[in-house]
C-alpha atoms as a PDB file:
ATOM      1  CA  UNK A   1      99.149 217.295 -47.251  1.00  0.00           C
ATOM      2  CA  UNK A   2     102.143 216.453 -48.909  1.00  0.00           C
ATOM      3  CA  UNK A   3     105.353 216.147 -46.953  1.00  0.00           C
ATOM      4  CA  UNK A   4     108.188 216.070 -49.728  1.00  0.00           C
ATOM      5  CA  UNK A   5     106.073 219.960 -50.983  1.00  0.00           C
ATOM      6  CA  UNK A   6     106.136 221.116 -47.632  1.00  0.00           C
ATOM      7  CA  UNK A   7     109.948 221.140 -47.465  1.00  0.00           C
ATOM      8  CA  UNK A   8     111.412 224.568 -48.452  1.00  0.00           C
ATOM      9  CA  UNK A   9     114.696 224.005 -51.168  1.00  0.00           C
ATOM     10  CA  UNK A  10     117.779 225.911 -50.246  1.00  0.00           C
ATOM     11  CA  UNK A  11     119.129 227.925 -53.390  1.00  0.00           C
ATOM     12  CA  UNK A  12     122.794 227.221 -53.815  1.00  0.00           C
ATOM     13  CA  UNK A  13     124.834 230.792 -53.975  1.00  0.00           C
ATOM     14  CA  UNK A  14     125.798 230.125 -57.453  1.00  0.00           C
ATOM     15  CA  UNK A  15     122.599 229.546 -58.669  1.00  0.00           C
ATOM     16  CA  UNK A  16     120.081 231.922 -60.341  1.00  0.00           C
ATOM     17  CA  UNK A  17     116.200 231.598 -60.512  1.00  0.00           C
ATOM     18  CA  UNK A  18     113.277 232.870 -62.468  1.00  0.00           C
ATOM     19  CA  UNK A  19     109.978 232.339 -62.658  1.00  0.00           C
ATOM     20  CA  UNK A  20     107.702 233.749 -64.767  1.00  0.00           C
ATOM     21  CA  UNK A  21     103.753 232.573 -65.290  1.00  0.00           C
ATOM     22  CA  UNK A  22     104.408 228.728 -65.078  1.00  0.00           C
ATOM     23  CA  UNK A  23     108.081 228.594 -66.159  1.00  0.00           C
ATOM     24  CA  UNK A  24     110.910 228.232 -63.784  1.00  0.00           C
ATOM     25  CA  UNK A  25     114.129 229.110 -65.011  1.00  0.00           C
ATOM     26  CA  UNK A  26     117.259 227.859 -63.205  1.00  0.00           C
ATOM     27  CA  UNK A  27     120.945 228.994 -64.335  1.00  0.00           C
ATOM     28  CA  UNK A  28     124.128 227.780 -62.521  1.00  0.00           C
ATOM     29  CA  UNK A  29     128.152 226.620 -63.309  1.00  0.00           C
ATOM     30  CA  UNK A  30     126.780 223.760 -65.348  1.00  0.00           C
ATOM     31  CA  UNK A  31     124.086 225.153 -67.376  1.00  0.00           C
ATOM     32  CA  UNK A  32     120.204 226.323 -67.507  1.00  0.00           C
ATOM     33  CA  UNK A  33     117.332 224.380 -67.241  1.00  0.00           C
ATOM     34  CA  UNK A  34     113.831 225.306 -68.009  1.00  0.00           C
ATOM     35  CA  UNK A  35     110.420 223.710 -67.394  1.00  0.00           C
ATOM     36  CA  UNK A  36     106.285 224.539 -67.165  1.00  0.00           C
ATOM     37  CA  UNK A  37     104.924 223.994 -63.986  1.00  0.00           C
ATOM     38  CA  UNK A  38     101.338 223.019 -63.913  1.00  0.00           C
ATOM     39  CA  UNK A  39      99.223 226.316 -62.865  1.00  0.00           C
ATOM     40  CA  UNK A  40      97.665 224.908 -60.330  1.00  0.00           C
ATOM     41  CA  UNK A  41     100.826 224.877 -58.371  1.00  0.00           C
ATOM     42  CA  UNK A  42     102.866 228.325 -56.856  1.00  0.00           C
ATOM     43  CA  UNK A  43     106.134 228.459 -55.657  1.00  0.00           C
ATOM     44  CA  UNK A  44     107.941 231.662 -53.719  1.00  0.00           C
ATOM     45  CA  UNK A  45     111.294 232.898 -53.282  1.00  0.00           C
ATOM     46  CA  UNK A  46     111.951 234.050 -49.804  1.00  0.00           C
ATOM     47  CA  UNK A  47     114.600 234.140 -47.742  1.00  0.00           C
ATOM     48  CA  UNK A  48     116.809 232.400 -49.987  1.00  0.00           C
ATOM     49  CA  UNK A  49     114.733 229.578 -50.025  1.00  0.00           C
ATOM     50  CA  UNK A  50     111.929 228.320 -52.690  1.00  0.00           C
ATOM     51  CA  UNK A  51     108.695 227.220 -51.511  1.00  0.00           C
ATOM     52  CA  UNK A  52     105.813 225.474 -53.258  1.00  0.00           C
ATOM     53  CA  UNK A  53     102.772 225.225 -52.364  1.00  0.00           C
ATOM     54  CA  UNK A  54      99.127 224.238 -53.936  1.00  0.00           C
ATOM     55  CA  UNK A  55      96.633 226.695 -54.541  1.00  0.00           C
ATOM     56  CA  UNK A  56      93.153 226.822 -52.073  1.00  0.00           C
ATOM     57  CA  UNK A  57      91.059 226.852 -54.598  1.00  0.00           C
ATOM     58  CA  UNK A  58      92.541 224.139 -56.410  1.00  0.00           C
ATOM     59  CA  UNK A  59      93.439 221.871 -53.768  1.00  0.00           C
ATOM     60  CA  UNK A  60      89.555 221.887 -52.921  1.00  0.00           C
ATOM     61  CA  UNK A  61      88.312 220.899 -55.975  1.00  0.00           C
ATOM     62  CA  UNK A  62      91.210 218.169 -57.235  1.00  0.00           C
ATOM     63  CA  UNK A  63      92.214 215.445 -54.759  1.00  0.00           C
ATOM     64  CA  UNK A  64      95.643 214.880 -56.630  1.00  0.00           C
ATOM     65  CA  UNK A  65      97.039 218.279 -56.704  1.00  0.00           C
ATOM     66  CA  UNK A  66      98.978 216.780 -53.090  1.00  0.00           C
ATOM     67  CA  UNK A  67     100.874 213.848 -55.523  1.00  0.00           C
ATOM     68  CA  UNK A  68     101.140 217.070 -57.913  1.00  0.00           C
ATOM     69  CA  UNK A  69     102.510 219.502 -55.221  1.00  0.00           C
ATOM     70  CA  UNK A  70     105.020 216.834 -53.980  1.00  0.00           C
ATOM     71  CA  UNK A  71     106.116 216.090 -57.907  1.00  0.00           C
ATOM     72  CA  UNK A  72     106.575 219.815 -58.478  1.00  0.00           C
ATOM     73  CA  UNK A  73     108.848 220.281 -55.361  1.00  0.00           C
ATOM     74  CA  UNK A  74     110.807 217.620 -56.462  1.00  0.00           C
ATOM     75  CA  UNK A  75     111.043 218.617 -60.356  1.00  0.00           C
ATOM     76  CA  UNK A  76     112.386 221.901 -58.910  1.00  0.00           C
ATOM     77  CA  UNK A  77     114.925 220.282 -56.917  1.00  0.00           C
ATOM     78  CA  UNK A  78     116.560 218.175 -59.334  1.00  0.00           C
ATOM     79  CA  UNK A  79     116.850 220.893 -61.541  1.00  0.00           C
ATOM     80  CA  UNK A  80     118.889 222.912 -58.994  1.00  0.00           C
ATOM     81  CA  UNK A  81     121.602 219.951 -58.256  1.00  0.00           C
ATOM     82  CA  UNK A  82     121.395 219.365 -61.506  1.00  0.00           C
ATOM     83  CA  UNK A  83     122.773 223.236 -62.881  1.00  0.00           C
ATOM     84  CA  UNK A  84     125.574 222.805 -59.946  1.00  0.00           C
ATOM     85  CA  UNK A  85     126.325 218.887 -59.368  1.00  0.00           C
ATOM     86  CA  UNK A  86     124.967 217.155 -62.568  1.00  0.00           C
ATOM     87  CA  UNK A  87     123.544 213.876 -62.795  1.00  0.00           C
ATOM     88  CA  UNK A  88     125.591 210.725 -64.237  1.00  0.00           C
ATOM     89  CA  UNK A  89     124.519 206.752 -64.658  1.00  0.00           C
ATOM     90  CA  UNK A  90     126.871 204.022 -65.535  1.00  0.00           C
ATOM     91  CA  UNK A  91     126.321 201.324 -67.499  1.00  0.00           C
ATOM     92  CA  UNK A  92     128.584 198.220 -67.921  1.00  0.00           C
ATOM     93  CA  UNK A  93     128.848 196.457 -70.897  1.00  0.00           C
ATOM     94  CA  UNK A  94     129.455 192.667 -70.532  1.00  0.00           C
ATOM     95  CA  UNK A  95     130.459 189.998 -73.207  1.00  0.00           C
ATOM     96  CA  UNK A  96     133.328 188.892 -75.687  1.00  0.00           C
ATOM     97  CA  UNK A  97     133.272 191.529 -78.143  1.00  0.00           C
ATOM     98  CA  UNK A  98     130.672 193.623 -76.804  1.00  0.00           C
ATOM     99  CA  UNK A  99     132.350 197.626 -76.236  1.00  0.00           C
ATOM    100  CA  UNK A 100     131.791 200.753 -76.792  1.00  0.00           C
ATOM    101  CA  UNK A 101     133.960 203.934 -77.841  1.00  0.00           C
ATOM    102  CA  UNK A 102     133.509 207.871 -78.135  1.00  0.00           C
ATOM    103  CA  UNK A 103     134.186 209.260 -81.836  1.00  0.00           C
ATOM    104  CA  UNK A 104     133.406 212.867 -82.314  1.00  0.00           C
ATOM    105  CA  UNK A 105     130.537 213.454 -80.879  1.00  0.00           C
ATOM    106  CA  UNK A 106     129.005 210.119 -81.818  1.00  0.00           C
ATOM    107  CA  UNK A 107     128.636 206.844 -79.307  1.00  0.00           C
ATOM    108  CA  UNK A 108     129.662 203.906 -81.413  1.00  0.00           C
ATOM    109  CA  UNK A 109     128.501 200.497 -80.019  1.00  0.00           C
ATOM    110  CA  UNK A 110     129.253 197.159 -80.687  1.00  0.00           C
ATOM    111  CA  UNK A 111     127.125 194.756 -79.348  1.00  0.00           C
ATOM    112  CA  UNK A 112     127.029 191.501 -81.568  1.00  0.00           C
ATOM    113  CA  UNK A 113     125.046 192.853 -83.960  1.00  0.00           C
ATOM    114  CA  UNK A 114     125.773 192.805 -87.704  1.00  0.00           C
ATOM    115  CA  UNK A 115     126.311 196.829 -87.909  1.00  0.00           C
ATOM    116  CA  UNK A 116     127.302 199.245 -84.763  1.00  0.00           C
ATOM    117  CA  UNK A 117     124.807 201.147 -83.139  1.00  0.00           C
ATOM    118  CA  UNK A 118     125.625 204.920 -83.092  1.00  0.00           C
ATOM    119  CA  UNK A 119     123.870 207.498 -80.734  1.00  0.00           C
ATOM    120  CA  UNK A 120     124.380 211.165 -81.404  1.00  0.00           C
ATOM    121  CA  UNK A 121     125.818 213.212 -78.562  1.00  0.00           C
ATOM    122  CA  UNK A 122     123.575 216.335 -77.814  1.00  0.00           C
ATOM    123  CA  UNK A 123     124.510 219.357 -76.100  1.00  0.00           C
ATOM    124  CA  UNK A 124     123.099 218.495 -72.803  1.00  0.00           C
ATOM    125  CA  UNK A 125     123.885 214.812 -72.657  1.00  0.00           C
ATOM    126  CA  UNK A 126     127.736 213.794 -73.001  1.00  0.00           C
ATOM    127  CA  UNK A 127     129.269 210.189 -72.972  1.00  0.00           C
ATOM    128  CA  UNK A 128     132.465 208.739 -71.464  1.00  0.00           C
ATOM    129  CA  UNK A 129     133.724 205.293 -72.281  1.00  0.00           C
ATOM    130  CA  UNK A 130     136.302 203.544 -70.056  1.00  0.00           C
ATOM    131  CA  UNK A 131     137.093 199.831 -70.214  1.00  0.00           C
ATOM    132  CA  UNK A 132     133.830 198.148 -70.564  1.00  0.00           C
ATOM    133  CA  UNK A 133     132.284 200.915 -68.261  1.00  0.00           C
ATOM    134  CA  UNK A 134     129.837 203.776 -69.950  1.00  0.00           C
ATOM    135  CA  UNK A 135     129.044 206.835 -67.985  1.00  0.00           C
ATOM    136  CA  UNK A 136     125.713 209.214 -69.157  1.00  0.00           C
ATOM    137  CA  UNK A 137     126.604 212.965 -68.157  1.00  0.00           C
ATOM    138  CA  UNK A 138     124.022 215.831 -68.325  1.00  0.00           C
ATOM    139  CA  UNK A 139     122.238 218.321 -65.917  1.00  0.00           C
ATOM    140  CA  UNK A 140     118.764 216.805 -66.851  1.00  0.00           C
ATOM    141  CA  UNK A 141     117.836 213.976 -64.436  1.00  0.00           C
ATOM    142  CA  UNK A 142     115.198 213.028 -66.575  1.00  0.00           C
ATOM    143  CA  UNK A 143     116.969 212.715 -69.987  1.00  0.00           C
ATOM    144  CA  UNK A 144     119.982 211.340 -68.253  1.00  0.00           C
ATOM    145  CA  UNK A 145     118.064 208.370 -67.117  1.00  0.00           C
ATOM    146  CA  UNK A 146     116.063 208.066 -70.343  1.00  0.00           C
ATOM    147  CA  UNK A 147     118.989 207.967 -72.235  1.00  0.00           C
ATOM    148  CA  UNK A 148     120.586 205.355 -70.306  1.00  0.00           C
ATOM    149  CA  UNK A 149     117.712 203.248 -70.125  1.00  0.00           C
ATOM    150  CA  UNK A 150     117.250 203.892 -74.274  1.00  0.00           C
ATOM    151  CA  UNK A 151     121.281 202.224 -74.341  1.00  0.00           C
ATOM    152  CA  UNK A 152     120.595 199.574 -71.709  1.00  0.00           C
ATOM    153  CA  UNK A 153     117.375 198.211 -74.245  1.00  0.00           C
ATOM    154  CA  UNK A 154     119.449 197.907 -77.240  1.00  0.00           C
ATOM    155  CA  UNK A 155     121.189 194.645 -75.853  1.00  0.00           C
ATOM    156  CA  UNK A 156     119.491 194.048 -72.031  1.00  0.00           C
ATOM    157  CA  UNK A 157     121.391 191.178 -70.088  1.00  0.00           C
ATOM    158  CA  UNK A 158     120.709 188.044 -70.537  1.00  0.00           C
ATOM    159  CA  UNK A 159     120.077 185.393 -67.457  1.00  0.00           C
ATOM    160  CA  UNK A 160     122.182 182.806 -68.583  1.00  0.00           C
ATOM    161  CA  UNK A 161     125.517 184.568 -69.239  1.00  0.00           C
ATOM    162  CA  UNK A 162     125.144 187.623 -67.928  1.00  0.00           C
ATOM    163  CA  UNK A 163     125.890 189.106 -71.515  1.00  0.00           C
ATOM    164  CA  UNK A 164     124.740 192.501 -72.205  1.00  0.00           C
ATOM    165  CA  UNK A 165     124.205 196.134 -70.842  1.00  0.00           C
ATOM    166  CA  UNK A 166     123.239 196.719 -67.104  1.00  0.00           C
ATOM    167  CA  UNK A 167     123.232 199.580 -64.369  1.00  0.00           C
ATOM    168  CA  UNK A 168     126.133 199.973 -62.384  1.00  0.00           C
ATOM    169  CA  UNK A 169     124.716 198.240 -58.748  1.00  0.00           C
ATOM    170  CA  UNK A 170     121.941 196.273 -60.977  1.00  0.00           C
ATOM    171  CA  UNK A 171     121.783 192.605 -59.897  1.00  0.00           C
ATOM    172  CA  UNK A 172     120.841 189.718 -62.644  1.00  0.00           C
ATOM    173  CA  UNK A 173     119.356 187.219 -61.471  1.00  0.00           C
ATOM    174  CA  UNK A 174     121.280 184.117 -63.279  1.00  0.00           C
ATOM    175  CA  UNK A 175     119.661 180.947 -64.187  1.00  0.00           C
ATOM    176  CA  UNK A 176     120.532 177.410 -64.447  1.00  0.00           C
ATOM    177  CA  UNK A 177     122.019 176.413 -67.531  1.00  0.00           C
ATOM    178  CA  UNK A 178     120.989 172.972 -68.922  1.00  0.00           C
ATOM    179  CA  UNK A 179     122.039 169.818 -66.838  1.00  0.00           C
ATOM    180  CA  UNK A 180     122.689 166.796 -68.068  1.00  0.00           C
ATOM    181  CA  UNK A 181     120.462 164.658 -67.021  1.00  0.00           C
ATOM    182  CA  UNK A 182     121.100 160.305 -65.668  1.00  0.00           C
ATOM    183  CA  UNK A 183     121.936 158.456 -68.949  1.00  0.00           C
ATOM    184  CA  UNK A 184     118.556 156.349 -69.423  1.00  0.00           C
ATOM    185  CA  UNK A 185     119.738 152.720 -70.185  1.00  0.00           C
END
């Protein structure tokens, strides 16, 4: 049995739901969010409350529809704090010369590179620059985090300088540079 599918998710009073065959719709302040849910998988709304659970028949055939059924609770979730909260991740860029800036709706980068990386701004993904910190805005937890991890590749930091992009929090590890060692005579 899975423990995080058991749990029943509270639907905000701003927040609207549908689900039809294996699509679940969710529309709040910040947006809509849609996504397939496997059929195996069926989710209720009672009581003001959503509540997914596997189905029999399923669950006896396929040992991993519990890993699926606690997945599916969670998808659901984040999809509901996203539509009313939204999801953000900051990145820091460290090293002389490295920044970043907001033109249009285009994320211009300069990173030591011989040309400056631009990333187009969609719809559901925005970008804030300020000082040498970058924040990823959007009600998708998903392509929030894959876009900031897609922006942390371009330059990752380094161990010796610390140069580069990291997560706000994210600890590098530094290393030793060289040392000089005794003069041999």
């Amino acid at each position: 049995m899975s423990r995080i599918g058991k749990k029943p998710i509270l639907i905000p009073e701003n927040t609207e739901i549908k689900i039809e065959n294996n699509l679940i719709s969710v529309k709040g302040p910040k947006g809509n969010i849609s996504k397939k849910i496997d059929p195996q998988i069926k989710i209720e709304i009672r009581d003001g409350k959503i509540l997914v659970y596997p189905d029999e028949k399923a669950a006896r055939k396929n040992k991993k529809i519990n890993a699926l059924w606690g997945l599916t609770r969670a998808i659901i979730f984040n999809m509901i704090k996203g539509v009313t909260e939204g999801y953000q991740k900051k990145l820091i860029i460290e090293g002389v010369g490295y920044r970043g800036r907001v033109e249009g709706n285009e994320l211009i980068l300069n990173l030591g590179f011989s040309h400056p990386i631009k990333i187009e701004q969609t719809d559901d993904i925005k970008f804030s620059v300020d000082k040498n910190i970058l924040i990823v805005e959007g009600i998708d937890k998903e392509k929030v985090g894959q876009i900031a991890a897609q922006i942390r590749k371009i330059r990752p930091p380094e161990p010796y300088k610390g140069k580069g992009i990291r997560y706000e929090g994210e600890i590098i590890r530094r290393k030793a540079g060289k040392k000089v060692g005794a003069a041999a005579s």
